[in-house]
C-alpha atoms as a PDB file:
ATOM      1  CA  UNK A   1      -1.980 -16.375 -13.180  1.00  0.00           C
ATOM      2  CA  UNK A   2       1.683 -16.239 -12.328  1.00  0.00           C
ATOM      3  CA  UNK A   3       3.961 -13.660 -10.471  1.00  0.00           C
ATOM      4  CA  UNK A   4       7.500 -12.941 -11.018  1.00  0.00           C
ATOM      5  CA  UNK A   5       8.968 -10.498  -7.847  1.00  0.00           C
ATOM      6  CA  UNK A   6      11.362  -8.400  -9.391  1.00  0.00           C
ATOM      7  CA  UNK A   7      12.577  -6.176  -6.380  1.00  0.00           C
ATOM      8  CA  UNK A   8      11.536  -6.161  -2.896  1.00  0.00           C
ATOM      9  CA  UNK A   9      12.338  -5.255   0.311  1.00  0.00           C
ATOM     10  CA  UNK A  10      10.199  -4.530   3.611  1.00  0.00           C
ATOM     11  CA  UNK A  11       9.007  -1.336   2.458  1.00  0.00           C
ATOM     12  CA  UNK A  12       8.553  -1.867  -1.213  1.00  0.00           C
ATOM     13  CA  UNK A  13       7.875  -4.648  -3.890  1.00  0.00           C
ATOM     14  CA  UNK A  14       7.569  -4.426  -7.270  1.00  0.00           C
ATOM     15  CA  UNK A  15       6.430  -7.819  -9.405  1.00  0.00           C
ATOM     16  CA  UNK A  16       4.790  -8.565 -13.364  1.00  0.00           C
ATOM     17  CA  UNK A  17       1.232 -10.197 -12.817  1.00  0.00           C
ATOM     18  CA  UNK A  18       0.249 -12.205 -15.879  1.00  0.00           C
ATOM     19  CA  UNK A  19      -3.454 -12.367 -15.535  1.00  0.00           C
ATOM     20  CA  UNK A  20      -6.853 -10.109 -16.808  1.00  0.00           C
ATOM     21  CA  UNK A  21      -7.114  -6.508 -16.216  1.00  0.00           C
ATOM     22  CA  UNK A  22      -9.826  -7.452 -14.151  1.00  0.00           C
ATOM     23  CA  UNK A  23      -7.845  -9.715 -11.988  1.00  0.00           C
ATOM     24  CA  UNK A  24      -4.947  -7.409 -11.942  1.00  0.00           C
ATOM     25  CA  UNK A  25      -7.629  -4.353 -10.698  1.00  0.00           C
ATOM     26  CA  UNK A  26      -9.421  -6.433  -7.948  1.00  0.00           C
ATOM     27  CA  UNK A  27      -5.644  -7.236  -6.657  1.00  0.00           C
ATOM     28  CA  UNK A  28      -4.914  -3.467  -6.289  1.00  0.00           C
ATOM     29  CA  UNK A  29      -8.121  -3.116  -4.668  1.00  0.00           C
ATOM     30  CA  UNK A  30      -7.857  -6.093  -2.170  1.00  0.00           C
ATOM     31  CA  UNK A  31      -4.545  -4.866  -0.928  1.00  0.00           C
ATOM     32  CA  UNK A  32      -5.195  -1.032  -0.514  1.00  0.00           C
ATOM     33  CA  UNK A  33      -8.679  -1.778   1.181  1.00  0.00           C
ATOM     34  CA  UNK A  34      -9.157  -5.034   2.239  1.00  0.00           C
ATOM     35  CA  UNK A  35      -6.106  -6.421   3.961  1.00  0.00           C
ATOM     36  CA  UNK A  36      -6.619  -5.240   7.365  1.00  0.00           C
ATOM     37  CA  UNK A  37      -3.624  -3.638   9.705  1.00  0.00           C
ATOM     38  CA  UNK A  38      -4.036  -2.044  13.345  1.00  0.00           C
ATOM     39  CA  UNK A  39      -4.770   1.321  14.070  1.00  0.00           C
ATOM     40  CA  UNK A  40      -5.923   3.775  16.954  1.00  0.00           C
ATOM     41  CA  UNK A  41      -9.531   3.814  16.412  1.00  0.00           C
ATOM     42  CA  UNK A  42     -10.410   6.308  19.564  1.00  0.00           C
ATOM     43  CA  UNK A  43      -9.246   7.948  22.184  1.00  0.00           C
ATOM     44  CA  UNK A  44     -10.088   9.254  25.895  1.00  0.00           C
ATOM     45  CA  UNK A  45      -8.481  12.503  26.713  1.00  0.00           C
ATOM     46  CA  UNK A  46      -7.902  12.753  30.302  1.00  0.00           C
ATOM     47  CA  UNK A  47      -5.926  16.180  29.928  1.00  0.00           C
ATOM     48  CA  UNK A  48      -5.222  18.027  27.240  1.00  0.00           C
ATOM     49  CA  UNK A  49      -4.112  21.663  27.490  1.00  0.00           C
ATOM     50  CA  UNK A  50      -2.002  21.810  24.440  1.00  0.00           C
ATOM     51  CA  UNK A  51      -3.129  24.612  21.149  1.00  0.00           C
ATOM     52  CA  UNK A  52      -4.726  21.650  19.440  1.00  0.00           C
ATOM     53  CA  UNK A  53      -8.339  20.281  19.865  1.00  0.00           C
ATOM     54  CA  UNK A  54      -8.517  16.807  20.686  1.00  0.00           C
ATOM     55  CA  UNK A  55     -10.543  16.186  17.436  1.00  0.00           C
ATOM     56  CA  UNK A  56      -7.539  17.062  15.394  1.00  0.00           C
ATOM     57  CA  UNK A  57      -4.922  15.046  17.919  1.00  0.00           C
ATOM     58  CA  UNK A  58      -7.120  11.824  17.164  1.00  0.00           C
ATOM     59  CA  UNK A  59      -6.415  12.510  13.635  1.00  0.00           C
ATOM     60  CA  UNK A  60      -3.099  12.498  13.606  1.00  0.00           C
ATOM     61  CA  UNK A  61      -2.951   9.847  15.787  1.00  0.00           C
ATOM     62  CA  UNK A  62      -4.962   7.107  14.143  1.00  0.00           C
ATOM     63  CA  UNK A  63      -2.541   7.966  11.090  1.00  0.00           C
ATOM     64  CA  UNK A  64       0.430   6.749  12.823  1.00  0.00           C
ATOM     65  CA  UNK A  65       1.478   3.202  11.119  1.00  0.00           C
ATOM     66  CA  UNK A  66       1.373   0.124  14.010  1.00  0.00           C
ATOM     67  CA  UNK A  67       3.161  -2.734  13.662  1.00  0.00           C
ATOM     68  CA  UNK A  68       0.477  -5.542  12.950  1.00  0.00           C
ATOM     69  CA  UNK A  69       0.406  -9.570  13.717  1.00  0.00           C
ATOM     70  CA  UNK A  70      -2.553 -10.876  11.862  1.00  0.00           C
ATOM     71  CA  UNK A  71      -2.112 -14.364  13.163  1.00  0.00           C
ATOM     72  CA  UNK A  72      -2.803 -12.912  17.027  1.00  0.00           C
ATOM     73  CA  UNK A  73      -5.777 -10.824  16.495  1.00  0.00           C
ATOM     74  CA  UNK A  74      -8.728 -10.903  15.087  1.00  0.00           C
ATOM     75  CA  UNK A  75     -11.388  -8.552  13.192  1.00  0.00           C
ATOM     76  CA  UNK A  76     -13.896  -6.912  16.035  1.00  0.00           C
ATOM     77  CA  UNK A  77     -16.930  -8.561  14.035  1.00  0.00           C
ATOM     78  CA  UNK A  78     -15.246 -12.032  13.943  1.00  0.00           C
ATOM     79  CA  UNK A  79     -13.699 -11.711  17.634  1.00  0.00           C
ATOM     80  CA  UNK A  80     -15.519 -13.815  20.621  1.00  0.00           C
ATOM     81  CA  UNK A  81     -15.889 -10.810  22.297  1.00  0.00           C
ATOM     82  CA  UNK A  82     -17.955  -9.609  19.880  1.00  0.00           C
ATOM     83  CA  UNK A  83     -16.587  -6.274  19.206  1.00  0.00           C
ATOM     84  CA  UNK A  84     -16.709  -5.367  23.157  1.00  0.00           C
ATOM     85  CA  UNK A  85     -13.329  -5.338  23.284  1.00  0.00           C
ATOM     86  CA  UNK A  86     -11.321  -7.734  24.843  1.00  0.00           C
ATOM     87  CA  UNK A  87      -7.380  -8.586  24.275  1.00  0.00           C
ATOM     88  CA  UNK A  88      -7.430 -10.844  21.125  1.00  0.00           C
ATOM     89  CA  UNK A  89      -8.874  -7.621  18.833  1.00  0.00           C
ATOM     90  CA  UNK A  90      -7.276  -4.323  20.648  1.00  0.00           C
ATOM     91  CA  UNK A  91      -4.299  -3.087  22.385  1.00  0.00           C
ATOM     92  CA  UNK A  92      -4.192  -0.005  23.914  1.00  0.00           C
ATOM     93  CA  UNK A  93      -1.433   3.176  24.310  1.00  0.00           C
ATOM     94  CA  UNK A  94      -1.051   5.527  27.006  1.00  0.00           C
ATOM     95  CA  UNK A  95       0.567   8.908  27.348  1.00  0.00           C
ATOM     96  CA  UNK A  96       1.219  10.996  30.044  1.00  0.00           C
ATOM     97  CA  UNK A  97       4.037  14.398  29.107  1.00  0.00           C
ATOM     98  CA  UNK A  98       4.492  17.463  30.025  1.00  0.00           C
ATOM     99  CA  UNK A  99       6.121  20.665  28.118  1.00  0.00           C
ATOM    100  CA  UNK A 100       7.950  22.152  26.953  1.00  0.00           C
ATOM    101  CA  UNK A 101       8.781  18.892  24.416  1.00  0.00           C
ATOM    102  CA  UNK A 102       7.571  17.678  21.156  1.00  0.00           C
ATOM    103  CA  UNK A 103       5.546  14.410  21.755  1.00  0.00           C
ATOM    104  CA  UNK A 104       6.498  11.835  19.074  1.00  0.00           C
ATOM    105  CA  UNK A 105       4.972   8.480  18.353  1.00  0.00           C
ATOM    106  CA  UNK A 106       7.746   6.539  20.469  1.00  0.00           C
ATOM    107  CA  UNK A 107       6.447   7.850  23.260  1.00  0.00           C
ATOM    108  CA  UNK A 108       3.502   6.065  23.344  1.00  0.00           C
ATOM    109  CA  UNK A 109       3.426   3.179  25.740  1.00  0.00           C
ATOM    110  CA  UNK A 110       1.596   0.017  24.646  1.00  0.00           C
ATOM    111  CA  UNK A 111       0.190  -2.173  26.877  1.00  0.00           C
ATOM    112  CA  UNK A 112       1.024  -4.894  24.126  1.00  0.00           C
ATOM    113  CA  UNK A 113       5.546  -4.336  23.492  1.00  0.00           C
ATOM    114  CA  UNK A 114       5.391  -6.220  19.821  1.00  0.00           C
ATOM    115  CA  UNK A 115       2.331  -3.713  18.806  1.00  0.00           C
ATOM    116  CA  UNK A 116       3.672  -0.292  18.485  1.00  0.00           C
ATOM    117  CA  UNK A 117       4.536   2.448  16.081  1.00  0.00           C
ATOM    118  CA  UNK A 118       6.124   1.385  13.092  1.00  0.00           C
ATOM    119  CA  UNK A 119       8.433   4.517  13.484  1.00  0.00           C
ATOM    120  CA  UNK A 120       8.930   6.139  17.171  1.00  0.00           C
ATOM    121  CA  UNK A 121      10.190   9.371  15.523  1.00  0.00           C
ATOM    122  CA  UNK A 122       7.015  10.901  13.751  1.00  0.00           C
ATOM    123  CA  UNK A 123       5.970  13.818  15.211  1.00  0.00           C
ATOM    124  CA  UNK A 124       2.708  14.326  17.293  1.00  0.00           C
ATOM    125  CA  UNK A 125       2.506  18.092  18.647  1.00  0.00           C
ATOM    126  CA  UNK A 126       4.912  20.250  20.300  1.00  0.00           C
ATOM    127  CA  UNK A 127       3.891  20.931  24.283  1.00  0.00           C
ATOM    128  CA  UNK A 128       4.947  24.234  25.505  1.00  0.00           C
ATOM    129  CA  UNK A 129       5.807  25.026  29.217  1.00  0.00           C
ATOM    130  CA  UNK A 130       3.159  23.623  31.814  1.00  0.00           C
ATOM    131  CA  UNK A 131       1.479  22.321  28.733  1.00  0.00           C
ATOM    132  CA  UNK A 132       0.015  18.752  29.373  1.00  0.00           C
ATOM    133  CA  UNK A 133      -1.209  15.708  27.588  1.00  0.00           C
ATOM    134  CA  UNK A 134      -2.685  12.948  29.160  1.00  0.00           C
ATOM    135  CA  UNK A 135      -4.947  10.261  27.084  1.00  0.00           C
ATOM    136  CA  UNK A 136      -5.351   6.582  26.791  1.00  0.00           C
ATOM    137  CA  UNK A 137      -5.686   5.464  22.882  1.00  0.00           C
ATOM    138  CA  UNK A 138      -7.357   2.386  22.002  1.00  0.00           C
ATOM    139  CA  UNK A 139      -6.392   0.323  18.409  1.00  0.00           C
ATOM    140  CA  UNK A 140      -7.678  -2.767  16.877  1.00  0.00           C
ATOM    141  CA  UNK A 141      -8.081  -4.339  13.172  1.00  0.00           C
ATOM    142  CA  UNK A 142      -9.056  -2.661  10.394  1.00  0.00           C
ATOM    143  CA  UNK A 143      -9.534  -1.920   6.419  1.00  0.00           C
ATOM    144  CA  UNK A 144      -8.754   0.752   4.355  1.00  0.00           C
ATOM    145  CA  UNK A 145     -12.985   0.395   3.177  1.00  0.00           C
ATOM    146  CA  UNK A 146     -13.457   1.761   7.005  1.00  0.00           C
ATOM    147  CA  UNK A 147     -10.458   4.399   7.137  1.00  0.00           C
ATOM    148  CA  UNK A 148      -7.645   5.379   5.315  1.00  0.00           C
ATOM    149  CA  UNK A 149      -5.834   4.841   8.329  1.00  0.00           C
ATOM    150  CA  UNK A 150      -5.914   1.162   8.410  1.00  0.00           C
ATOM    151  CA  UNK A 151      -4.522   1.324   4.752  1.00  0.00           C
ATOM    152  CA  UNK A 152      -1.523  -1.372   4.749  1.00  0.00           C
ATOM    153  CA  UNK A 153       0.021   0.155   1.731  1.00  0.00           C
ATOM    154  CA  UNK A 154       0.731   4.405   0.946  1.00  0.00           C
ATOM    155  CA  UNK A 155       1.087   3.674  -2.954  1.00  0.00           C
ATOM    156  CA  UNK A 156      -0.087   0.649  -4.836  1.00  0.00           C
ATOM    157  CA  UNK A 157      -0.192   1.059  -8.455  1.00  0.00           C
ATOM    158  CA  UNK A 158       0.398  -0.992 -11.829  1.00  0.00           C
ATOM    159  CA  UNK A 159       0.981  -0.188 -15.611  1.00  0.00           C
ATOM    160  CA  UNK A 160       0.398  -2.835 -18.808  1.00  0.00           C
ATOM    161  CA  UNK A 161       4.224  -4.488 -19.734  1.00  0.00           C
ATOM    162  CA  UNK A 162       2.798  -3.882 -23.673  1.00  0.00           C
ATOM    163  CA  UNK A 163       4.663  -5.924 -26.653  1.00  0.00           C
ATOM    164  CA  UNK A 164       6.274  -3.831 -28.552  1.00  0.00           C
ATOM    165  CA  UNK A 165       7.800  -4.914 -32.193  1.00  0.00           C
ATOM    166  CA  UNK A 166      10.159  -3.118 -34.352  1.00  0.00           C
ATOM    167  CA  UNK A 167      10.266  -5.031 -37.479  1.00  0.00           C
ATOM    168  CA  UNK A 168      13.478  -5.799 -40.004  1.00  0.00           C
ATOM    169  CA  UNK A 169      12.823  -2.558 -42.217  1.00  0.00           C
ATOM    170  CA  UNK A 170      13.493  -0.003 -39.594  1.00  0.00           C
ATOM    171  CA  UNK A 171      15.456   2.713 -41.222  1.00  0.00           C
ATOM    172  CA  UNK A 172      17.421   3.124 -38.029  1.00  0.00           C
ATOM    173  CA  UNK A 173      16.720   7.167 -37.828  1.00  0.00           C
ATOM    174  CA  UNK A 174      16.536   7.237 -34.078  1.00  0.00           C
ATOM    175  CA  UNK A 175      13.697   9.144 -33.562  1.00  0.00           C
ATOM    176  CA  UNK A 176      11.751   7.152 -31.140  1.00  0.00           C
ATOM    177  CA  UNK A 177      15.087   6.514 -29.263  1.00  0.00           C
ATOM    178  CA  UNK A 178      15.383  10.372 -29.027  1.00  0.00           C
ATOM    179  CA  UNK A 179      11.499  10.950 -28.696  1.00  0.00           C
ATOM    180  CA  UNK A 180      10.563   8.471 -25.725  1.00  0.00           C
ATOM    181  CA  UNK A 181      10.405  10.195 -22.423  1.00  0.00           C
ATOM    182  CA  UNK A 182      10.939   6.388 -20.532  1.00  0.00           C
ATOM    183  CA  UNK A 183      13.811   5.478 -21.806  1.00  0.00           C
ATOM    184  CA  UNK A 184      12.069   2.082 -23.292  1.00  0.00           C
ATOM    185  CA  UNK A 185      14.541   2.236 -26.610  1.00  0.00           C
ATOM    186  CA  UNK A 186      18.243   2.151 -27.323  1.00  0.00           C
ATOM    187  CA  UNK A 187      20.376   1.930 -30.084  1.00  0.00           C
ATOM    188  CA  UNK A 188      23.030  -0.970 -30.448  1.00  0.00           C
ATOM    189  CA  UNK A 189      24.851  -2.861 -32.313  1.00  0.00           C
ATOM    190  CA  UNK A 190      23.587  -0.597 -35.615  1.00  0.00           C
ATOM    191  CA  UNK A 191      20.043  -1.284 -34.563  1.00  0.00           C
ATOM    192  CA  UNK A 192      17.119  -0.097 -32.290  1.00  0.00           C
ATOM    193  CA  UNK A 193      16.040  -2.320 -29.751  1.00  0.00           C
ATOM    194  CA  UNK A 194      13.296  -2.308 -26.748  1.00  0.00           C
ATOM    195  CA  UNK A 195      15.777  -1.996 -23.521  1.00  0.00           C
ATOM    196  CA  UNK A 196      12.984  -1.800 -20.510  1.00  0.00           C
ATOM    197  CA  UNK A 197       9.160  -2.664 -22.056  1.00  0.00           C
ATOM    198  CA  UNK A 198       8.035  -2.343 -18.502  1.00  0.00           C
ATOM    199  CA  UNK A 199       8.545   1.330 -18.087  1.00  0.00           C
ATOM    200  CA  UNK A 200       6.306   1.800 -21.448  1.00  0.00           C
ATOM    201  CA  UNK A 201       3.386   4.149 -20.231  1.00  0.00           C
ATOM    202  CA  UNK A 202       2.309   3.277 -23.997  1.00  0.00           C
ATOM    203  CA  UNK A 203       2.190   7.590 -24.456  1.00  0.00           C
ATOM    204  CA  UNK A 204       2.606   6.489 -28.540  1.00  0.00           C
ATOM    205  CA  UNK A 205       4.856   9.295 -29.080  1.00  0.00           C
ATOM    206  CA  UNK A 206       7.302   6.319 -30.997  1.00  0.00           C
ATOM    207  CA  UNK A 207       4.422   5.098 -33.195  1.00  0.00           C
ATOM    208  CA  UNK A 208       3.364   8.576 -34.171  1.00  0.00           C
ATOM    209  CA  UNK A 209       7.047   9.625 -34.927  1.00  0.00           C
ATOM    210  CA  UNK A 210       7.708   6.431 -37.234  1.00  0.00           C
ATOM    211  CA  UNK A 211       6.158   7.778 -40.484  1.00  0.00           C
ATOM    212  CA  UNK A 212       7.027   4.397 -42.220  1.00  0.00           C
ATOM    213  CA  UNK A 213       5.377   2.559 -39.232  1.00  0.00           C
ATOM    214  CA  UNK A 214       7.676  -0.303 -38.225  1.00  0.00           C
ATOM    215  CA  UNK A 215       6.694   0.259 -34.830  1.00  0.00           C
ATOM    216  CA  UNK A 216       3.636  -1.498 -33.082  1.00  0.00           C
ATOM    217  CA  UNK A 217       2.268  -1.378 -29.089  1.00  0.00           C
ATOM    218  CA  UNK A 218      -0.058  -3.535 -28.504  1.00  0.00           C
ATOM    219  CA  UNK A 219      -1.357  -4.113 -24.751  1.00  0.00           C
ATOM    220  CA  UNK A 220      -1.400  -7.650 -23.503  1.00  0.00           C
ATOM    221  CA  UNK A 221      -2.421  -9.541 -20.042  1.00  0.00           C
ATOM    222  CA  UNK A 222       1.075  -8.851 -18.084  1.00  0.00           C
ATOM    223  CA  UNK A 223       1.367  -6.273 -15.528  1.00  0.00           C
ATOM    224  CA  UNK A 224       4.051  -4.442 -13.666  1.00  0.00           C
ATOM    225  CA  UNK A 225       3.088  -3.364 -10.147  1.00  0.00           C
ATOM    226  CA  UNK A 226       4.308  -1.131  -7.670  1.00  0.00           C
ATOM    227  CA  UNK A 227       3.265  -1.554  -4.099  1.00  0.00           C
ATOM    228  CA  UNK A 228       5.007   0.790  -0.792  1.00  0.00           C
ATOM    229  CA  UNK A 229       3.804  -0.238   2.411  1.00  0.00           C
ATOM    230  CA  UNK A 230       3.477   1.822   5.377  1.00  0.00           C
ATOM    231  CA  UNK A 231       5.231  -0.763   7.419  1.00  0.00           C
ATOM    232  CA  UNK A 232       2.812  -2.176   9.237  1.00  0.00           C
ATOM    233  CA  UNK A 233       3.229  -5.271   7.422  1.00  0.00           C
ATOM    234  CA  UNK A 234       5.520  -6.980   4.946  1.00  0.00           C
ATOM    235  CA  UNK A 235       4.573  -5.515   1.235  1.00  0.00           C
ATOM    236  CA  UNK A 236       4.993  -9.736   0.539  1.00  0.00           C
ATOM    237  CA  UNK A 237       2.593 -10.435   3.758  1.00  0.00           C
ATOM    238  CA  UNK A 238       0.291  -7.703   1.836  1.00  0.00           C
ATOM    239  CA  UNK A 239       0.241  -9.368  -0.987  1.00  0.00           C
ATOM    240  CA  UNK A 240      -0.278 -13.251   0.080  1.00  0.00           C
ATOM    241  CA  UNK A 241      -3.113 -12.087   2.154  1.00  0.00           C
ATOM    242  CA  UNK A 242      -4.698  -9.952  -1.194  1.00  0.00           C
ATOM    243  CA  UNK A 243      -4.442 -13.301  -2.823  1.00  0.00           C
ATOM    244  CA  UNK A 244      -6.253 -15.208   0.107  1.00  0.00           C
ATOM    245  CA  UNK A 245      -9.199 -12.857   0.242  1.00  0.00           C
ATOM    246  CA  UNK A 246      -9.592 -12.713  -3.391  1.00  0.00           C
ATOM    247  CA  UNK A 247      -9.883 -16.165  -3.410  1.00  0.00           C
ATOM    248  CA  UNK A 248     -11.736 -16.691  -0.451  1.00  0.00           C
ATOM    249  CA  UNK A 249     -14.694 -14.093  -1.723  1.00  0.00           C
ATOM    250  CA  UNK A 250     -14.346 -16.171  -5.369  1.00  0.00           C
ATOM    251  CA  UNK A 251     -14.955 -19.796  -3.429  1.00  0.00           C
ATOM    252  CA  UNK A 252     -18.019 -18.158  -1.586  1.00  0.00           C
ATOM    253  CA  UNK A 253     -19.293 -16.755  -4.497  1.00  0.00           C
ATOM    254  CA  UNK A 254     -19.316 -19.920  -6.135  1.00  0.00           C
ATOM    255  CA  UNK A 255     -20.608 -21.346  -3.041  1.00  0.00           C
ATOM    256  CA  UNK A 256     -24.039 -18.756  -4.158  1.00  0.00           C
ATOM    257  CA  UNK A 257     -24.587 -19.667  -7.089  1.00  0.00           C
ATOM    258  CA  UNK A 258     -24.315 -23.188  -6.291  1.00  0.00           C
ATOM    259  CA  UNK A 259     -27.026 -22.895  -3.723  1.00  0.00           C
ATOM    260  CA  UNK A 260     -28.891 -20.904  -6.187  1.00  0.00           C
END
C-alpha cells in the first residue's frame, strides 16, 4: 500500500491509494464511520419558549461540528467511568439568551475552552421578544455507525486512476479530445496525449468514438480520493487514525483465528 497526498489543507485532502478495491473501500468506510469526533449527544431544557420544539433544537444542535482532541478523551465504553459520565469522555455547553436575537453556535459556553464549535457563526434559531432559551447540552465521543452527527468527514469519496493507452497508429482525428466531458485528453505537439488520468470517470465515451480502436481503459489498483472534513479534526488526523483502526481490527482478527 502506498499514499501520495496531492493537495491538502485543514478542510480538505485529496491523495492516490495504491492498494485493492477492497482495501481502498474499508478506508472510506473507517473514516466516515469509525473515526470518532465529539458531539452533543443530549440535552436538558430548562426553558424554552421559542416556535421550535425542543426535539427539533436537539437536532440541530448535535449537528453542530466540535472541535475534537482524541488524545484527552476517551470512548464512553472504554472510559473508567464507565459511560456515567465523568470529565475524561464529556464536556458540557450552556446557554442562557433572551430575544429578540438569533442564537448562533458561538454562543454556547463550554465548560471545557479548547472543545467548542468548530464555527461560532452557524445559526441555531431566531428568539423573538421575551422569547427565552435556557438548556445545558452534554457531548462526548462518537462514530458516524451511532449518528451522522459524529461523522468526522461531510464528503469522502474515491474514483479508479485507470491506465489509459493510445497507441502509435492514432489517426490524430480528435474526437475523444472533443468527446471527453473530463478533460482527461489534449492535443500537442501533433499528437493526443492523456493530460489528467485521475479525473477519468472511465464513462468510455473515447473508446466508443475511436472506430479504429487505438484507445484502451483498463482499471488498475490506484485510487484517487477525495475527503472534506467538517473540521472537527484534521482531514490528515482522519486519515492516520482510519489507518490505525483498520489495522488494529486486522491484528485482532488474526489474533481469532490464531486462537481458533
Amino acid at each position: 500500500m502506498k499514499i501520495q497526498i496531492v493537495e491538502e489543507s485543514d478542510l480538505k485532502l485529496k491523495f492516490i491509494l495504491n492498494s485493492s478495491t477492497a482495501f481502498a473501500n474499508s478506508l472510506r468506510r473507517a473514516m466516515k464511520s469509525l473515526v470518532p469526533t465529539m458531539a452533543v449527544d443530549y440535552i436538558d431544557f430548562y426553558m424554552n419558549t421559542s416556535y421550535i420544539y425542543d426535539e427539533i433544537l436537539a437536532h440541530r444542535i448535535g449537528l453542530i461540528p466540535i472541535k475534537t482532541d482524541l488524545q484527552r478523551f476517551n470512548l464512553p465504553d472504554k472510559c473508567v467511568c464507565d459511560g456515567e459520565g465523568c470529565p475524561n469522555c464529556q464536556v458540557s455547553f450552556r446557554l442562557n439568551i433572551e430575544g429578540p436575537k438569533v442564537v448562533y453556535s458561538g454562543d454556547f459556553v463550554s465548560d471545557d475552552p479548547e472543545v467548542v464549535p468548530v464555527y461560532d457563526n452557524i445559526p441555531v434559531i431566531e428568539l423573538d421578544k421575551d422569547q427565552q432559551l435556557m438548556m445545558e447540552a452534554v457531548a462526548r465521543l462518537g462514530t458516524g455507525r451511532e449518528h451522522v452527527k459524529w461523522q468526522p468527514v461531510s464528503a469522502c469519496t474515491y474514483r479508479i486512476i485507470p491506465d489509459i493507452r493510445i497507441d502509435d497508429e492514432c489517426s490524430r482525428c480528435k474526437e475523444c479530445v472533443e468527446i471527453c466531458p473530463r478533460d482527461v485528453f489534449e492535443f500537442k505537439d501533433d499528437r493526443v496525449v492523456v493530460r489528467k488520468p485521475e479525473e477519468c470517470s472511465m464513462c468510455m465515451e473515447c473508446v466508443k468514438v475511436c472506430e479504429e480502436g487505438h484507445i484502451v481503459v483498463d482499471e488498475t489498483e490506484n485510487f484517487f480520493f477525495t475527503v472534506e472534513g467538517t473540521g472537527a479534526l484534521p482531514v490528515r488526523e482522519i486519515l492516520k487514525e482510519a489507518l490505525k483502526i483498520l489495522k488494529e481490527k486486522a491484528e485482532e482478527m488474526n489474533r481469532i483465528i490464531l486462537i481458533e
